[in-house]
PDB file of N, CA and C in Angstrom:
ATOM      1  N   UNK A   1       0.812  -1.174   0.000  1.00  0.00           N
ATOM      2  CA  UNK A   1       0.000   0.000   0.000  1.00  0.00           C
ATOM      3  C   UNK A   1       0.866   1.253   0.000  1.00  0.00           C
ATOM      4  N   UNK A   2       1.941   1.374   1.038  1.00  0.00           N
ATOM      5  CA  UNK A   2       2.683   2.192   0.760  1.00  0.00           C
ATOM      6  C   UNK A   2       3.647   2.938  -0.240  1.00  0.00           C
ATOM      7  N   UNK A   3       3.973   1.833  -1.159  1.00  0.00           N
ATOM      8  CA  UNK A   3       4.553   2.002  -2.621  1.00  0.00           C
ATOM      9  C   UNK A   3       3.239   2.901  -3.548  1.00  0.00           C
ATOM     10  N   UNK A   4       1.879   1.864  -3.389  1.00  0.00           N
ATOM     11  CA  UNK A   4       1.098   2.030  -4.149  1.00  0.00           C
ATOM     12  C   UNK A   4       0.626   3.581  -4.427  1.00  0.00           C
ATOM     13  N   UNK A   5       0.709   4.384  -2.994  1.00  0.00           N
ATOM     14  CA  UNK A   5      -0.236   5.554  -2.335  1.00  0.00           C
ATOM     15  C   UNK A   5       0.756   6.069  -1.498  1.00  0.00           C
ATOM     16  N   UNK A   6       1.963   6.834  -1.975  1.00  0.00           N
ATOM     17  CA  UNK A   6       2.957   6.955  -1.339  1.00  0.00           C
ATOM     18  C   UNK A   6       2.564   8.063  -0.421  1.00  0.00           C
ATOM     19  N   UNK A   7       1.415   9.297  -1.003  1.00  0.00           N
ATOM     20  CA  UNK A   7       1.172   9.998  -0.604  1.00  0.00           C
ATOM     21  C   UNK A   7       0.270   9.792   0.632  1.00  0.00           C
ATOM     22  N   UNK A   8      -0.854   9.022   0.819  1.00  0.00           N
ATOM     23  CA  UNK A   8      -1.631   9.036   1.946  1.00  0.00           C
ATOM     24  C   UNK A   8      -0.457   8.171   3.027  1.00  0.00           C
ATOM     25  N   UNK A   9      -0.777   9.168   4.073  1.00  0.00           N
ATOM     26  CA  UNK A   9       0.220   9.054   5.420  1.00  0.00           C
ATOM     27  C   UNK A   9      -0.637   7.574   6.072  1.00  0.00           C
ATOM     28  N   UNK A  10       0.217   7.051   6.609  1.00  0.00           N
ATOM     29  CA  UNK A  10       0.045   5.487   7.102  1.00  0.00           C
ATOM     30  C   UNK A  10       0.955   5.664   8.557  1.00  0.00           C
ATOM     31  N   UNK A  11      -0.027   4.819   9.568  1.00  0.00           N
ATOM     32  CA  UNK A  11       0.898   4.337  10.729  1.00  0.00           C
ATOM     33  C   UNK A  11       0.514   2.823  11.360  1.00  0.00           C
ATOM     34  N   UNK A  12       1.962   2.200  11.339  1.00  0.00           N
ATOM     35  CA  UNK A  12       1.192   0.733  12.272  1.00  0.00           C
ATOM     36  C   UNK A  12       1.241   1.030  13.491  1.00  0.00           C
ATOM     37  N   UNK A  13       0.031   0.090  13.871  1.00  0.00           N
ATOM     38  CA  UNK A  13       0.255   0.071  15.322  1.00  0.00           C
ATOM     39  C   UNK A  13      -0.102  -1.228  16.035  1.00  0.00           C
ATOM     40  N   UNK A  14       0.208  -2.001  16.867  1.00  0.00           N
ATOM     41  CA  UNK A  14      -0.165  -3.223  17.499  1.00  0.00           C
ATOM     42  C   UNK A  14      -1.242  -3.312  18.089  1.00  0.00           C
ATOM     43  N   UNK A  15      -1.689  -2.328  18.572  1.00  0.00           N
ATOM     44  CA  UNK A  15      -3.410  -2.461  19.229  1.00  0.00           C
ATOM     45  C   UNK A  15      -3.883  -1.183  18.373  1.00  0.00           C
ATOM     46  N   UNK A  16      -5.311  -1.552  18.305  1.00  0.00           N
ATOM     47  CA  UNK A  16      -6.619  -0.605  17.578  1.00  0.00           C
ATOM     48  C   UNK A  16      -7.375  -0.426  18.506  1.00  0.00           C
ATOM     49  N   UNK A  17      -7.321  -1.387  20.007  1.00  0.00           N
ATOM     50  CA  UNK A  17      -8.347  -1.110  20.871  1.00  0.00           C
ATOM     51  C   UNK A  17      -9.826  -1.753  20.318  1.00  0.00           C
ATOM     52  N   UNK A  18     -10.015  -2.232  19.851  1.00  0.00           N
ATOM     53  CA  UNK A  18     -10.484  -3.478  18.943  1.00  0.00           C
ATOM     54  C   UNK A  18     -11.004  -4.837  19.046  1.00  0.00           C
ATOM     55  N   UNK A  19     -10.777  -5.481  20.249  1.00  0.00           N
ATOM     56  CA  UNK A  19     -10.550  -6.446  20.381  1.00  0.00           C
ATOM     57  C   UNK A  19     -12.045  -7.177  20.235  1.00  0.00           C
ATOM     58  N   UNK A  20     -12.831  -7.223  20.176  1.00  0.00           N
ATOM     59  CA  UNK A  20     -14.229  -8.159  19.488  1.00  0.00           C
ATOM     60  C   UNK A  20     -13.754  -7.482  18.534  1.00  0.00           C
ATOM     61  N   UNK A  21     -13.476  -7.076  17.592  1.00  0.00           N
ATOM     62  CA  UNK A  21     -13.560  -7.349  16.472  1.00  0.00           C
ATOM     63  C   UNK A  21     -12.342  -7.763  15.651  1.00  0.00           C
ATOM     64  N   UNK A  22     -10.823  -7.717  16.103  1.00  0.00           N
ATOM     65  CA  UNK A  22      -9.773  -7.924  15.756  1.00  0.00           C
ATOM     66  C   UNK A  22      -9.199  -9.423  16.011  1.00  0.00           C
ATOM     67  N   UNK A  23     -10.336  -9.771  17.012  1.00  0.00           N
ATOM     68  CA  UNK A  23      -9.480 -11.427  17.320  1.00  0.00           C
ATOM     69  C   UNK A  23     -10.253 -12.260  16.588  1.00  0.00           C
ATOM     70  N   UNK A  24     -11.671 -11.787  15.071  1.00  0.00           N
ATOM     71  CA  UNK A  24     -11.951 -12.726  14.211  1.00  0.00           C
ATOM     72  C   UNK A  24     -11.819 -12.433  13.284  1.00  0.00           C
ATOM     73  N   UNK A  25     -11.041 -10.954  12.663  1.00  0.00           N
ATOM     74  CA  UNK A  25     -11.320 -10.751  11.377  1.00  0.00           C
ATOM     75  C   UNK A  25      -9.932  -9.369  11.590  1.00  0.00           C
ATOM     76  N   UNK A  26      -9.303  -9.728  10.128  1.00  0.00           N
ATOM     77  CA  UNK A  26      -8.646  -8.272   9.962  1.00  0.00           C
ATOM     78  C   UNK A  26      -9.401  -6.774  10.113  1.00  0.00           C
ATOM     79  N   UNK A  27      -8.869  -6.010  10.909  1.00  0.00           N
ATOM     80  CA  UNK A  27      -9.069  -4.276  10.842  1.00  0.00           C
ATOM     81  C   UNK A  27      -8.075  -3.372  10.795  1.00  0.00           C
ATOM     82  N   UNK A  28      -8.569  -3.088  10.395  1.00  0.00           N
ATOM     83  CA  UNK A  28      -8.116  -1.044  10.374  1.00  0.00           C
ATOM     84  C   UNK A  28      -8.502   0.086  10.389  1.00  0.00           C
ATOM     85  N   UNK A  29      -8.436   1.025  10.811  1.00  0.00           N
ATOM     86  CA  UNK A  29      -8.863   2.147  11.450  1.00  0.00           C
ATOM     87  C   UNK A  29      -8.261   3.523  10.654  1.00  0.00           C
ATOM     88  N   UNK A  30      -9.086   3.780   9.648  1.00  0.00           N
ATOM     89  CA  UNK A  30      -9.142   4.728   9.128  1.00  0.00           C
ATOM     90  C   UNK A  30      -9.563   6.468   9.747  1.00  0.00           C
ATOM     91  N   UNK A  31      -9.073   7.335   9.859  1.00  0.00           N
ATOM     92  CA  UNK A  31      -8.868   8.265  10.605  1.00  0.00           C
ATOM     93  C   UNK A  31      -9.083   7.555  11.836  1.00  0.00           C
ATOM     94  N   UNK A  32      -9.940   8.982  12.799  1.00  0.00           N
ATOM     95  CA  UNK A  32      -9.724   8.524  13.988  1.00  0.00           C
ATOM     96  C   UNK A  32     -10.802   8.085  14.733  1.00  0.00           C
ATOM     97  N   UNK A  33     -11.623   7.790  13.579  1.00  0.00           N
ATOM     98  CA  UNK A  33     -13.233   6.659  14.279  1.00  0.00           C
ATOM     99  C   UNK A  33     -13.871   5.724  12.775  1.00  0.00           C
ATOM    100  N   UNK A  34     -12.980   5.784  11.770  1.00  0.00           N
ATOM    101  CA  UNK A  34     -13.525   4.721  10.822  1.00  0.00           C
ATOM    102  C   UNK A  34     -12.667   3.585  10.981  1.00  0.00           C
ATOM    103  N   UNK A  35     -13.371   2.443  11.269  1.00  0.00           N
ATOM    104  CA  UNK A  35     -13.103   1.131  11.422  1.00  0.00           C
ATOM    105  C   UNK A  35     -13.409   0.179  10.036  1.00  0.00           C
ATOM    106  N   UNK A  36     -12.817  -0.423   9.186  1.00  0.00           N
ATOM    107  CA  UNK A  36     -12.901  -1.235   8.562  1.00  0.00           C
ATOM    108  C   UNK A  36     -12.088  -3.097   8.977  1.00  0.00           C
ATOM    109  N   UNK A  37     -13.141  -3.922   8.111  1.00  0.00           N
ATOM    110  CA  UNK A  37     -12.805  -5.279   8.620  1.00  0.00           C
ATOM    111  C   UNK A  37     -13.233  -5.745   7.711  1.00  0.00           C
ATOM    112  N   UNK A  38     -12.094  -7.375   7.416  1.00  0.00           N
ATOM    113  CA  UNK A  38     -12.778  -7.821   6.574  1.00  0.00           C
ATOM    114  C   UNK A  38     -12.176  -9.428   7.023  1.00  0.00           C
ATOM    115  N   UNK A  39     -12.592 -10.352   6.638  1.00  0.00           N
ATOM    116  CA  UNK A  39     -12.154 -11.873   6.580  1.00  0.00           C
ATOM    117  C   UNK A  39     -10.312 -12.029   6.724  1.00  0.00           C
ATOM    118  N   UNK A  40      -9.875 -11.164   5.607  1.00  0.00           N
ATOM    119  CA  UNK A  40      -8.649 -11.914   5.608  1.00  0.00           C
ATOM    120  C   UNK A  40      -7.992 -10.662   5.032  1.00  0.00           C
ATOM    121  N   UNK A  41      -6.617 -10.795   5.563  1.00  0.00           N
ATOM    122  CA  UNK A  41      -6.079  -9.409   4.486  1.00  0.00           C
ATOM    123  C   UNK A  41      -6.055  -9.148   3.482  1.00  0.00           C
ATOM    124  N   UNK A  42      -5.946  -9.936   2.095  1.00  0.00           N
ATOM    125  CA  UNK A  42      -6.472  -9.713   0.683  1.00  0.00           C
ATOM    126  C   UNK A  42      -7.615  -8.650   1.301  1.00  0.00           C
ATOM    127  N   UNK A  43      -9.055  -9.444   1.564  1.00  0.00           N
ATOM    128  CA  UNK A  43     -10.127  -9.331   1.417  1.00  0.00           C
ATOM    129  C   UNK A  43     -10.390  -7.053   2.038  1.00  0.00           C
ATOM    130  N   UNK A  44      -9.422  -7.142   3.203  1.00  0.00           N
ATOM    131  CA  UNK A  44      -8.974  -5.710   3.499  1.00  0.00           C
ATOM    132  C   UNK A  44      -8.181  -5.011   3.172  1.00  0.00           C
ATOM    133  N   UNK A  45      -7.533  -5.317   2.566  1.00  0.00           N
ATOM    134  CA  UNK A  45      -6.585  -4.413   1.140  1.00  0.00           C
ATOM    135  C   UNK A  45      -7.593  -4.003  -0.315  1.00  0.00           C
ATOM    136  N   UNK A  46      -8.333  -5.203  -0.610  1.00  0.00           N
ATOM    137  CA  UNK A  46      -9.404  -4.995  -1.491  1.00  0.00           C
ATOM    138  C   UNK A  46     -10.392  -3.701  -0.795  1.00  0.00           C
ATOM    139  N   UNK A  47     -10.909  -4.143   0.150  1.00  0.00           N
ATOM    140  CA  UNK A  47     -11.503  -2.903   0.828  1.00  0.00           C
ATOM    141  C   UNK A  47     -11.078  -1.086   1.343  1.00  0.00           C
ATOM    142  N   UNK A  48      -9.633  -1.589   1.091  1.00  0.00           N
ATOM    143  CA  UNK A  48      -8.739  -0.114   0.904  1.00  0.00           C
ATOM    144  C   UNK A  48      -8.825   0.444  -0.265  1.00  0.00           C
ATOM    145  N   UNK A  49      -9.168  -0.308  -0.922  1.00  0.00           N
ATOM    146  CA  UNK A  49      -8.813   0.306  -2.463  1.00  0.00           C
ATOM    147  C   UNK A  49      -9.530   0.830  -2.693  1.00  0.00           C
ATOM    148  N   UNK A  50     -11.198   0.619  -2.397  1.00  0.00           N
ATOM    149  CA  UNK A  50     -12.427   0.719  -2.702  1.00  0.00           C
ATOM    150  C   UNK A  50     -12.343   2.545  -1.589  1.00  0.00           C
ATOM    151  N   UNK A  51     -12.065   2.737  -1.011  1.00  0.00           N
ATOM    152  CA  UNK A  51     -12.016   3.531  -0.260  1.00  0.00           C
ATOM    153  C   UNK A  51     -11.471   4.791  -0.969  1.00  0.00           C
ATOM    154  N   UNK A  52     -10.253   4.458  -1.272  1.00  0.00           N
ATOM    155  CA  UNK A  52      -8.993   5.228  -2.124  1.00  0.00           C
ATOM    156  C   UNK A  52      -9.643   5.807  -3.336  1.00  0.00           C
ATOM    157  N   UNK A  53     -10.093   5.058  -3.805  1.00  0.00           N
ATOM    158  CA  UNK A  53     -10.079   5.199  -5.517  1.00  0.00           C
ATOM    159  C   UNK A  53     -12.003   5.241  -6.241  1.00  0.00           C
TER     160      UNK A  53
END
């Protein structure tokens, strides 16, 4: 993603604070109250894109 979208600023982090929803399914937390999730990471990278573009 970072290659892809060099421009939109990215940070990891080990907790999202998340946890029902992170211990069955990939998330991420888009600004600082959008939550996205999906099955599997493909399936939430696909869902980034959709976001992006």
């Amino acid at each position: 993603m970072k290659k892809q979208f060099p421009d939109i600023k990215q940070k990891k982090k080990d907790c999202l604070g998340e946890c029902k929803l992170c211990s069955k399914q990939c998330v991420v937390k888009v600004g600082k109250t959008n939550v996205v999730c999906a099955v599997s990471a493909d399936k939430l990278y696909e869902e980034l894109l959709g976001l992006i573009g």
